[in-house]
Protein backbone atom coordinates (compact mmCIF):
# COMPACT_ATOMS: atom_id res chain seq x y z
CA UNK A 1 16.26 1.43 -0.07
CA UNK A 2 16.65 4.85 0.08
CA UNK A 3 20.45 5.98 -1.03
CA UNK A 4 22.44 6.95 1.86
CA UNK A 5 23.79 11.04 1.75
CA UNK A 6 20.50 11.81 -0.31
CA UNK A 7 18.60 15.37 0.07
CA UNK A 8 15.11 13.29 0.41
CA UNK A 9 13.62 16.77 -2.16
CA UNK A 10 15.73 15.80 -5.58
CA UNK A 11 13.90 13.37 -7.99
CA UNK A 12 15.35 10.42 -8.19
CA UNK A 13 15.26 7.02 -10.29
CA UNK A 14 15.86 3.73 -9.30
CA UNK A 15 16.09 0.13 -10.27
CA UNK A 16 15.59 -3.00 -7.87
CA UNK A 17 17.32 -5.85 -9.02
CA UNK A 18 16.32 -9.72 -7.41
CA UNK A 19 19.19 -10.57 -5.65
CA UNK A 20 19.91 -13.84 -3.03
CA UNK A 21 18.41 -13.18 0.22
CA UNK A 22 22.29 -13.13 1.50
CA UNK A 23 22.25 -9.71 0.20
CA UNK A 24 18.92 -8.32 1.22
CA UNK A 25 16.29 -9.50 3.76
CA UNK A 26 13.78 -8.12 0.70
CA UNK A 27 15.26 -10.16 -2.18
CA UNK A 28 16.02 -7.15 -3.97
CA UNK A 29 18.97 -4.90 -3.86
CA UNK A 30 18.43 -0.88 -5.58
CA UNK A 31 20.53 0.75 -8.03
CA UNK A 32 20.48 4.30 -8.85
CA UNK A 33 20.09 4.95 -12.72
CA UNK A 34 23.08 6.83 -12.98
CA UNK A 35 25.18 4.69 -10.38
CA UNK A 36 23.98 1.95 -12.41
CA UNK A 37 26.31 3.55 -14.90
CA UNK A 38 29.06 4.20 -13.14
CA UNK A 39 32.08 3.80 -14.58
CA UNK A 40 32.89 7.36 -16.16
CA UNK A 41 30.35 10.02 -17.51
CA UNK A 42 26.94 8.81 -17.18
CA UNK A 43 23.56 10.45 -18.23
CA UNK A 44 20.09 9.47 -18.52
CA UNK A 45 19.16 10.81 -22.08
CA UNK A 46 15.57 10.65 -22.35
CA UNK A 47 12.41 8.30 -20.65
CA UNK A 48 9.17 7.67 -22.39
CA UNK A 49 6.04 5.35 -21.51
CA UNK A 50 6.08 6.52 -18.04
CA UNK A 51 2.13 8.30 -18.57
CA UNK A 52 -0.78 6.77 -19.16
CA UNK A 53 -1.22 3.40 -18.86
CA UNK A 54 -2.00 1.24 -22.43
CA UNK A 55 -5.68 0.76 -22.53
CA UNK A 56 -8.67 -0.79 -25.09
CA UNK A 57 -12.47 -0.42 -24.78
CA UNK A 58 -14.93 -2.81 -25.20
CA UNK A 59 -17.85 -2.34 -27.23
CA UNK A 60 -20.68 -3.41 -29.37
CA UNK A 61 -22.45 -1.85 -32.61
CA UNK A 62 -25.70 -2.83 -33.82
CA UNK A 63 -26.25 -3.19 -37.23
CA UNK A 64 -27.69 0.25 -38.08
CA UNK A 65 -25.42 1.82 -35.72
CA UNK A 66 -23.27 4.96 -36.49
CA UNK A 67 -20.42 4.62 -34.14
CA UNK A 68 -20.15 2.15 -30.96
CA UNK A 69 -21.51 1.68 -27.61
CA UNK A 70 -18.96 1.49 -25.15
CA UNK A 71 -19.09 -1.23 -22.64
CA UNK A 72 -15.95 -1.76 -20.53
CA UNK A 73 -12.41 -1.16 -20.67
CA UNK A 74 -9.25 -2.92 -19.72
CA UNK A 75 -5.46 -2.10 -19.12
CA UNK A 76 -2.96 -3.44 -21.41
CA UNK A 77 0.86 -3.98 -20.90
CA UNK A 78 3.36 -0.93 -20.12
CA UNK A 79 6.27 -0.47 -22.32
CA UNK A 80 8.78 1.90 -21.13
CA UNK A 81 11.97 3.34 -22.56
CA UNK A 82 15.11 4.89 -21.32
CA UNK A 83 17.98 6.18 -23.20
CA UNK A 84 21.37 6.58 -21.88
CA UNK A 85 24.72 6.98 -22.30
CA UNK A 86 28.24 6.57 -20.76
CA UNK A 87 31.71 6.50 -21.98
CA UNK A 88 35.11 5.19 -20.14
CA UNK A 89 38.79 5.47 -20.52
CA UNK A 90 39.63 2.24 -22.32
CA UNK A 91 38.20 -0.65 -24.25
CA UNK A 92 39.06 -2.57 -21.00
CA UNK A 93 36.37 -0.74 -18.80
CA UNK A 94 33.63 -0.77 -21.65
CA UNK A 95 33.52 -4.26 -21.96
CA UNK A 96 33.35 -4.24 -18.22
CA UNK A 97 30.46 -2.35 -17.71
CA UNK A 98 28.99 -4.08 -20.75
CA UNK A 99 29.02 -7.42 -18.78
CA UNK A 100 27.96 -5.97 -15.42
CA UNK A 101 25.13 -4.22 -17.11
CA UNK A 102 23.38 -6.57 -18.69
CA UNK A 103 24.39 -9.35 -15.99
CA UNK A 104 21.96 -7.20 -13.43
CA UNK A 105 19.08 -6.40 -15.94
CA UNK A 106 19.18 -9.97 -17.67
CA UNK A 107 15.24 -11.05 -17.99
CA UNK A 108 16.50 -14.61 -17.08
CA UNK A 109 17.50 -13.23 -13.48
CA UNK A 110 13.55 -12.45 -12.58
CA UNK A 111 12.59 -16.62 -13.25
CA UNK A 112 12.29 -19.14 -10.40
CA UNK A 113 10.60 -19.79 -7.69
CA UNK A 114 10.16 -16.68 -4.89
CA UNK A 115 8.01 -16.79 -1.64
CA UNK A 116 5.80 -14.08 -1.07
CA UNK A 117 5.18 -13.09 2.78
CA UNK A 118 1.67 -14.93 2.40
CA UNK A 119 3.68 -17.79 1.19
CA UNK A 120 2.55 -17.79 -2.23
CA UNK A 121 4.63 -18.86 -4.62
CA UNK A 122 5.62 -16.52 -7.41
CA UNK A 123 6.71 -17.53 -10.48
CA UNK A 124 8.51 -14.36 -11.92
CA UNK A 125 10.15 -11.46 -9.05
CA UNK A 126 10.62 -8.75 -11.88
CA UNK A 127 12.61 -5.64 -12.15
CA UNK A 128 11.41 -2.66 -10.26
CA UNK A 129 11.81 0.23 -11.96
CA UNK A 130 11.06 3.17 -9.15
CA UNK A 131 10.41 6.59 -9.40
CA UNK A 132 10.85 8.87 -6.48
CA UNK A 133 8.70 11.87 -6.87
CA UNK A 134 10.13 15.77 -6.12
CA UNK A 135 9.94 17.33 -2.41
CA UNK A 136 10.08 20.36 -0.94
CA UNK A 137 6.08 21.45 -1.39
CA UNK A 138 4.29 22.78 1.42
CA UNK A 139 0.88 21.12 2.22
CA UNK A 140 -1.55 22.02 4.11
CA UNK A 141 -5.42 21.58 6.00
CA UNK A 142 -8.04 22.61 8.31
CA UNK A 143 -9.61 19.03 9.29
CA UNK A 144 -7.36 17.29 11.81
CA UNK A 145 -8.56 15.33 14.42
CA UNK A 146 -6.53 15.23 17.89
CA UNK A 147 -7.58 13.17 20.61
CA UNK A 148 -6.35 13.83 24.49
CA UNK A 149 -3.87 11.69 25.40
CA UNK A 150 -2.66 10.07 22.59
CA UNK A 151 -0.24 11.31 19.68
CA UNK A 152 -1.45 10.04 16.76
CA UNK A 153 -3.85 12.53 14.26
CA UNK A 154 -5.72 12.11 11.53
CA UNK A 155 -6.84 13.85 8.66
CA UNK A 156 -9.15 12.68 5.50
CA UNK A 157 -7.42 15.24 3.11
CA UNK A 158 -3.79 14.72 4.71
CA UNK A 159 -2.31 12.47 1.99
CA UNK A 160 0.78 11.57 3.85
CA UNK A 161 2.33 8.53 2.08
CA UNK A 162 0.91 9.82 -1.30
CA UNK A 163 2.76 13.03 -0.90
CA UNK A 164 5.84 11.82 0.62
CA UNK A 165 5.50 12.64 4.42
CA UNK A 166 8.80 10.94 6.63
CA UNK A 167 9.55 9.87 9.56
CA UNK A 168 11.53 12.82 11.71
CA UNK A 169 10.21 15.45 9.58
CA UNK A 170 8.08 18.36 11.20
CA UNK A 171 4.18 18.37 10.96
CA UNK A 172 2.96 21.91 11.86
CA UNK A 173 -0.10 21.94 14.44
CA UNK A 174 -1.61 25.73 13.74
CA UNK A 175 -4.47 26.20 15.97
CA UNK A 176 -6.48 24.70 18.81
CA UNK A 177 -4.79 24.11 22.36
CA UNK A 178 -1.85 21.95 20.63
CA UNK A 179 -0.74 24.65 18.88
CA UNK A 180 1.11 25.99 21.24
CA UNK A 181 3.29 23.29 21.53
CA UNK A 182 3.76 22.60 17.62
CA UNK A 183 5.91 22.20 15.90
CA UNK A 184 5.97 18.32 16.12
CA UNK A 185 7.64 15.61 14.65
CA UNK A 186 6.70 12.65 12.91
CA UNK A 187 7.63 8.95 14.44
CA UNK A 188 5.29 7.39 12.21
CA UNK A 189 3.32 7.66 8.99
CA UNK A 190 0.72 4.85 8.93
CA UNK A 191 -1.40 5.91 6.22
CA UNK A 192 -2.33 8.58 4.18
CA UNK A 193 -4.82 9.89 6.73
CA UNK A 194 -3.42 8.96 10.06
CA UNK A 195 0.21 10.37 11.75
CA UNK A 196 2.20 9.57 14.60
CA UNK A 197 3.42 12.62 16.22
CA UNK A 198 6.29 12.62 18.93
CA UNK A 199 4.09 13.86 21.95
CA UNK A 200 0.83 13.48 23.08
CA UNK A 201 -2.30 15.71 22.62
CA UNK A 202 -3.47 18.22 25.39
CA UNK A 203 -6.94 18.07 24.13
CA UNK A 204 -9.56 16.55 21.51
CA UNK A 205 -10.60 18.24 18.43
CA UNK A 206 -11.43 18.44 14.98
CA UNK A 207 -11.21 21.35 12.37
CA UNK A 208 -7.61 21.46 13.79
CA UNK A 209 -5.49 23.52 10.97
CA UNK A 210 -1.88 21.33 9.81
CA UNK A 211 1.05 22.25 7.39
CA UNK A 212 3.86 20.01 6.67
CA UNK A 213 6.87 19.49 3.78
CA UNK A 214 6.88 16.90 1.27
CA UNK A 215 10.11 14.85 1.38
CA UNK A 216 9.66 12.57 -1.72
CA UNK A 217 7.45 9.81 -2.42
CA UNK A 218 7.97 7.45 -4.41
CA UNK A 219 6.13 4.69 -7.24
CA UNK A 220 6.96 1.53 -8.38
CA UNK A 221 6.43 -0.73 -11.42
CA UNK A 222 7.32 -4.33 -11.87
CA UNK A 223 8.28 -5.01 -15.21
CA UNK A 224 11.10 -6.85 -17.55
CA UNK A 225 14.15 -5.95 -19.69
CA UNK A 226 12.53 -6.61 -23.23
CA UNK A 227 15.29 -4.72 -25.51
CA UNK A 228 18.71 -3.47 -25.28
CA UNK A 229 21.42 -2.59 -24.78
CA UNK A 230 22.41 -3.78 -28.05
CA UNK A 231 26.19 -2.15 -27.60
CA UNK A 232 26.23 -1.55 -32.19
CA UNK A 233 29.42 -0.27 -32.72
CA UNK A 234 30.35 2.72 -35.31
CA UNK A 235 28.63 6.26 -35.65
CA UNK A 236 28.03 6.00 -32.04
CA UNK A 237 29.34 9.47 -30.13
CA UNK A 238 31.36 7.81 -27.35
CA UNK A 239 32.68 4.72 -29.28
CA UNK A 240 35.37 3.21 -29.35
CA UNK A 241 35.21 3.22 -25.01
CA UNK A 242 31.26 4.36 -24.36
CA UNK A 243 27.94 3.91 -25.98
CA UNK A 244 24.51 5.05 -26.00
CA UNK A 245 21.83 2.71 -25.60
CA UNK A 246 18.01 2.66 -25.32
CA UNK A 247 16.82 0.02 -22.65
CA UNK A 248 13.14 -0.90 -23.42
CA UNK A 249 11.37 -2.44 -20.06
CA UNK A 250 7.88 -4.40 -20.57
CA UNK A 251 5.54 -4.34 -17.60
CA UNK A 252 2.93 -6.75 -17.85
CA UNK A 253 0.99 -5.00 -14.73
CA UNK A 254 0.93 -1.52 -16.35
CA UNK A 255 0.38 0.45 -12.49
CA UNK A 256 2.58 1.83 -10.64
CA UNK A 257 2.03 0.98 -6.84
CA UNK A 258 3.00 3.19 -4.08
CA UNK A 259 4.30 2.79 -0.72
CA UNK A 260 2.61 0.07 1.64
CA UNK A 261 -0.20 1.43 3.72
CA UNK A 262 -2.17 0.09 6.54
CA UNK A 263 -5.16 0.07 9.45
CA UNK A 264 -6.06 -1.95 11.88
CA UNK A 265 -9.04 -3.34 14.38
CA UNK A 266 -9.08 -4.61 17.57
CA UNK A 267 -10.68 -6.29 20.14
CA UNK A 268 -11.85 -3.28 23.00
CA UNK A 269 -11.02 -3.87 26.51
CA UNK A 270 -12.10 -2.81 29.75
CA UNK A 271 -15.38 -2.40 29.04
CA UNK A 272 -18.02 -4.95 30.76
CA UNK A 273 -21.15 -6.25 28.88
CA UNK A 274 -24.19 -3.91 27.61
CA UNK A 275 -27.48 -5.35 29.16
CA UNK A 276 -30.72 -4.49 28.26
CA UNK A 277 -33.27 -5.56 31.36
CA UNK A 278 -37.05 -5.04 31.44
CA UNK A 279 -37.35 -5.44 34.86
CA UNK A 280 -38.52 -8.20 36.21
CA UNK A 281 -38.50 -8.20 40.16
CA UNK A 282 -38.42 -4.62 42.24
CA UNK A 283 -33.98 -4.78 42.14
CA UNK A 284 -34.33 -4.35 38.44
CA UNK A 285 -37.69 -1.89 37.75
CA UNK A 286 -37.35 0.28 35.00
CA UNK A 287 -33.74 -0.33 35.13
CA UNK A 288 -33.32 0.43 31.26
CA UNK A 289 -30.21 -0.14 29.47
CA UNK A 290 -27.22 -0.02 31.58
CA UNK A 291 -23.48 -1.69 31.71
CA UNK A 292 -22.47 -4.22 34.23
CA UNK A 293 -21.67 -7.93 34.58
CA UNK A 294 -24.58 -9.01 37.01
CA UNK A 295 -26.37 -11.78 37.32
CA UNK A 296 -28.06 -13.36 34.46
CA UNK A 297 -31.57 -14.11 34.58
CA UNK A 298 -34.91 -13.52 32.78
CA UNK A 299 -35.89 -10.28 31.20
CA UNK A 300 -32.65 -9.37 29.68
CA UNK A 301 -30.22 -9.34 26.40
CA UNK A 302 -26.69 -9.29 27.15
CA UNK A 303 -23.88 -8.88 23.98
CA UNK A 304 -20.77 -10.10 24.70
CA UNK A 305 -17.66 -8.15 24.79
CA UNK A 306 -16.02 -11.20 23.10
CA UNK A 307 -17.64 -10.39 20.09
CA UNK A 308 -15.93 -7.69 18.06
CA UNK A 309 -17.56 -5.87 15.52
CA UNK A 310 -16.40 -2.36 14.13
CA UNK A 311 -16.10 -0.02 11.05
CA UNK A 312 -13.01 1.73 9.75
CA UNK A 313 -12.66 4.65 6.95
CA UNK A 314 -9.80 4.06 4.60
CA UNK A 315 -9.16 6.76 2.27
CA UNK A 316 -7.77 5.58 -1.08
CA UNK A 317 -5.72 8.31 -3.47
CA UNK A 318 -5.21 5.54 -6.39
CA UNK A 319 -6.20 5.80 -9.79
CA UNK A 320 -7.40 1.89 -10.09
CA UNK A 321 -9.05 -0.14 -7.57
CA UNK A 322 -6.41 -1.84 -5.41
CA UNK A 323 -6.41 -5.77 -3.85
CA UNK A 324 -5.36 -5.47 -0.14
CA UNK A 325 -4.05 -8.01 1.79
CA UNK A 326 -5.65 -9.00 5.47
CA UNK A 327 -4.02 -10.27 8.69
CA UNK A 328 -6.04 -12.19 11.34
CA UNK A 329 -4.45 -12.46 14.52
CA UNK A 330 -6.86 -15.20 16.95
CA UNK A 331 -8.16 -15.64 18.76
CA UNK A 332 -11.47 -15.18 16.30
CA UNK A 333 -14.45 -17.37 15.38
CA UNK A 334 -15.85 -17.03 11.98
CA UNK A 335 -14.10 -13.28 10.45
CA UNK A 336 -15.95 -11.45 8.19
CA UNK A 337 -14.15 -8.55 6.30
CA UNK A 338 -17.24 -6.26 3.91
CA UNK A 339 -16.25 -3.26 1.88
CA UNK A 340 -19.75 -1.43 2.98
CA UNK A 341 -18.93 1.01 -0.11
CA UNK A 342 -18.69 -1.49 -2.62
CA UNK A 343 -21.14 -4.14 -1.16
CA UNK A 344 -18.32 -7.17 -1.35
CA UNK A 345 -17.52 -9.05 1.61
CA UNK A 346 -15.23 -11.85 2.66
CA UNK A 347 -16.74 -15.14 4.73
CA UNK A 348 -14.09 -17.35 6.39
CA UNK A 349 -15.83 -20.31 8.17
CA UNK A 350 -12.95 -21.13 10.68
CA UNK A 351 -12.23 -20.48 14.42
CA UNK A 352 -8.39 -19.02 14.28
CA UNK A 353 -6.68 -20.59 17.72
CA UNK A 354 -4.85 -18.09 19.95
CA UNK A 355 -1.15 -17.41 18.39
CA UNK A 356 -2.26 -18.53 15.12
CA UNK A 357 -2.44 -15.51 12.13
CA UNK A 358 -3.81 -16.05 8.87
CA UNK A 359 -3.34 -13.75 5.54
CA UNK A 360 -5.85 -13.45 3.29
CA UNK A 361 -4.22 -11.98 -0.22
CA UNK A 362 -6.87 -10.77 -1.91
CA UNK A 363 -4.71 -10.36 -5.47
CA UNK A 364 -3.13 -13.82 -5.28
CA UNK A 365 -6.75 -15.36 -4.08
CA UNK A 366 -4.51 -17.09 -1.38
CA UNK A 367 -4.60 -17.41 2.65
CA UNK A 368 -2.52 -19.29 4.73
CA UNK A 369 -1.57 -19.40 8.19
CA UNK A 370 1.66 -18.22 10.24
CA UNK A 371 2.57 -22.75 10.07
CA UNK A 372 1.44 -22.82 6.77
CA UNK A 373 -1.39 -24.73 6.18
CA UNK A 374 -3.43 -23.99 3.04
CA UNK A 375 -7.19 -22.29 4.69
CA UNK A 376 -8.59 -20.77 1.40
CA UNK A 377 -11.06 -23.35 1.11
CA UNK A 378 -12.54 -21.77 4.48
CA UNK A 379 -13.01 -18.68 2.45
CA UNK A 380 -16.75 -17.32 0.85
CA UNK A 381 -17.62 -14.44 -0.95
CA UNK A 382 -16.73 -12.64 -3.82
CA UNK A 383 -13.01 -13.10 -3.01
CA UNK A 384 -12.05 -11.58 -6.76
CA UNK A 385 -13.67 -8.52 -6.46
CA UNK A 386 -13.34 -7.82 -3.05
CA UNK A 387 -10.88 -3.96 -3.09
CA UNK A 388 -10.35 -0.94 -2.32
CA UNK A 389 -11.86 1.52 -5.02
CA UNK A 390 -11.16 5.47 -6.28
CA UNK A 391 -13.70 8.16 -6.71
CA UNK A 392 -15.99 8.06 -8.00
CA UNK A 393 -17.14 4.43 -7.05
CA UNK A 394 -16.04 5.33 -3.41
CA UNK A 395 -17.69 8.57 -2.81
CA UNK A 396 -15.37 10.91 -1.53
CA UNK A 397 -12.39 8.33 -1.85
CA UNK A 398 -14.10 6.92 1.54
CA UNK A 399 -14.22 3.01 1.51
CA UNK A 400 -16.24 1.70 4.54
CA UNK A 401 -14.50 -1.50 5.48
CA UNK A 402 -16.60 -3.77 8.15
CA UNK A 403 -15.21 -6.12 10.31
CA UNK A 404 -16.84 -8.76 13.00
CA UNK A 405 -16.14 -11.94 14.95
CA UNK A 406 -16.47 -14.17 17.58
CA UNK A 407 -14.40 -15.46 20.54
CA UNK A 408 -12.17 -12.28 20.49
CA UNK A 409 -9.98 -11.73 23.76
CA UNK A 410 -7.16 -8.55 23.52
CA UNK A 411 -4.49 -10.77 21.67
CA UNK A 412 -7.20 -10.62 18.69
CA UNK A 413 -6.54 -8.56 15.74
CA UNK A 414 -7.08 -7.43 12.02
CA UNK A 415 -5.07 -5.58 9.75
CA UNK A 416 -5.49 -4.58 6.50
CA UNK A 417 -2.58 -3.80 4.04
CA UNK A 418 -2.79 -2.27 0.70
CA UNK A 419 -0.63 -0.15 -2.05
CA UNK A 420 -2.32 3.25 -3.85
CA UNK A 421 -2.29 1.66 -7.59
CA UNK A 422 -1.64 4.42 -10.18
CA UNK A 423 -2.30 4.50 -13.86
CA UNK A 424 0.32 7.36 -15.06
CA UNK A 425 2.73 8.77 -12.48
């Protein structure tokens, strides 16, 4: 949705509009502000509500007390305001734009029913009011990570979808053996700590210095047309053929979300069982540990390389804790998903069949499978809580995410999903 002929450094606002899926495969179709206004002379006057999100605190106070104890807090709604203005050559195009206008920001437009990708059903699809953030800054670091062979890098400090990072712009490699080959280019940003470069590496490292330009990032927030335009006639600058209104949006989920993000586990091949043997005729004597497929017998503890069991670092830039969505690709016997940072894990007591995926939402507290069958009632754990959280309840922004399971073969998979959630832009 990015506008075509655009500089990909200039600021930039937007608004997505729900539209039929006939006219986009997303349901929504953008609008730039100003295009939005395009009939003559358009500017956007003034914005306000776009900081800090509404909050309250709770608290208590004894009856002696001076002051209050705080105890919590929670995020209230969003109102934002923008004031513009346009004028036209005739009457005839004002009351054309006045129609067209309020046609595409209508409230009514965002009720009905709408399928997420998980298949839950919403009952609102809101305006999205997006903000794409300035370019052009030059970022840099000294802890890449480059592994031989492959041309994907990673950095904990990189913060490539939070600052903007594109596909086919250059990423800057500034010592180690790479170097010499640098600059690259990027065929894929993943996540904010992990690149896809367009060659492979010459060696492994870490410490590796980087430098790249921001192109723009951008954030989003769902929200409704509560007020305006109200079109009053008389005093106005541009009447008889323009006006100057303030639109007023409400946004009952007062973050704005950046771009998707995601990581991914899966199931290691090539590698033959780990067998622990204390020897019990003269073949085996103080064999030890040792890997192989042999023949079992007494004396020995083999783990299966169907079982899959590993541990990812995701590095979260958000404000406020976010609700990720996971993807279970089977085969795989009895998942189990645990943020080791927070302590909160997911149980799902189910064997997943071989071309069969199930999405666990962890915000709409739904999963369902690729046919559609309802499986949340295979689901333990604190599914309401379970997130990905900011410093400093994630120490270093590092949130240990676990994963294990049974029966895996290589078509087995997981894959988490989330969105940085901001509280001010």
């Amino acid at each position: 949705m990015i506008p075509s002929n655009w500089d990909t450094l200039t600021e930039l606002d937007q608004i997505l509009v729900p539209v039929n899926s006939a006219l986009s495969s997303t349901g929504y179709k953008a609008y730039n502000i100003l295009t939005l206004m395009s009939g003559g002379r358009r500017i956007m006057e003034s914005s306000r509500g776009f900081g800090l999100a509404p909050l309250h605190f709770l608290d208590q106070r004894g009856p002696y007390q001076d002051g209050s104890t705080p105890l919590d807090m929670r995020w209230d709604n969003r109102t934002i305001q923008i004031v513009i203005n346009e004028f036209f050559a005739n009457r005839t195009g004002y009351f054309d734009r006045r129609w067209w206008l309020v046609d595409l920001l209508r409230p009514n437009r965002s009720f009905g029913i709408f399928i997420s990708p998980s298949g839950y059903q919403y009952p609102t699809a809101p305006l999205i009011y997006r903000k794409w953030l300035p370019g052009g800054k030059v970022e840099r670091g000294t802890d890449l990570v480059t592994v031989v062979g492959s041309n994907t890098v990673t950095s904990l400090r990189g913060k490539f979808v939070h600052n903007g990072l594109r596909v086919g712009t250059i990423f800057e490699i500034l010592t180690g053996a790479d170097a010499a080959l640098s600059p690259y280019h990027v065929s894929q940003v993943v996540n904010d700590y992990t690149v896809v470069l367009d060659a492979n590496m010459t060696a492994s490292a870490t410490n590796i210095h980087w430098r790249y330009n921001r192109a723009n990032s951008y954030r989003d927030l769902y929200c409704l047309l509560e007020q305006g335009p109200g079109f009053d006639e008389g005093g106005r600058s541009y009447a008889p053929a323009g006006y100057t209104e303030a639109l007023r949006f409400i946004a009952h989920d007062p973050f704005w979300y950046g771009e998707e993000q995601s990581d991914s586990w899966v199931t290691p091949t090539g590698q033959q069982d780990l067998i622990f043997d204390y020897g019990t005729g003269p073949a085996l004597a103080d064999s030890g540990a040792w890997f192989g497929t042999g023949t079992i017998g007494d004396g020995r503890w083999l783990f299966a390389e169907d079982f899959v069991g590993d541990t990812i670092n995701i590095i979260y830039w958000g404000h406020e804790i976010a609700y990720p969505t996971i993807e279970i690709d089977g085969p795989a016997t009895n998942p189990q998903i645990a943020n080791l940072t927070t302590g909160i894990a997911l149980n799902m007591t189910y064997s997943i069949a071989l071309n069969q995926s199930v999405m666990i939402d962890t915000l709409d507290l739904t999963a369902v499978d690729n046919f559609g069958n309802d499986l949340f009632p295979y689901i333990s754990g604190d599914v309401a809580s379970f997130s990905l959280a900011p410093e400093p309840q994630a120490p270093n922004r590092i949130n240990q995410i676990a994963v294990n399971y049974a029966d895996g073969t290589s078509d087995s998979a997981v894959r988490i999903k989330w969105k940085n959630k901001y509280v001010s832009l």
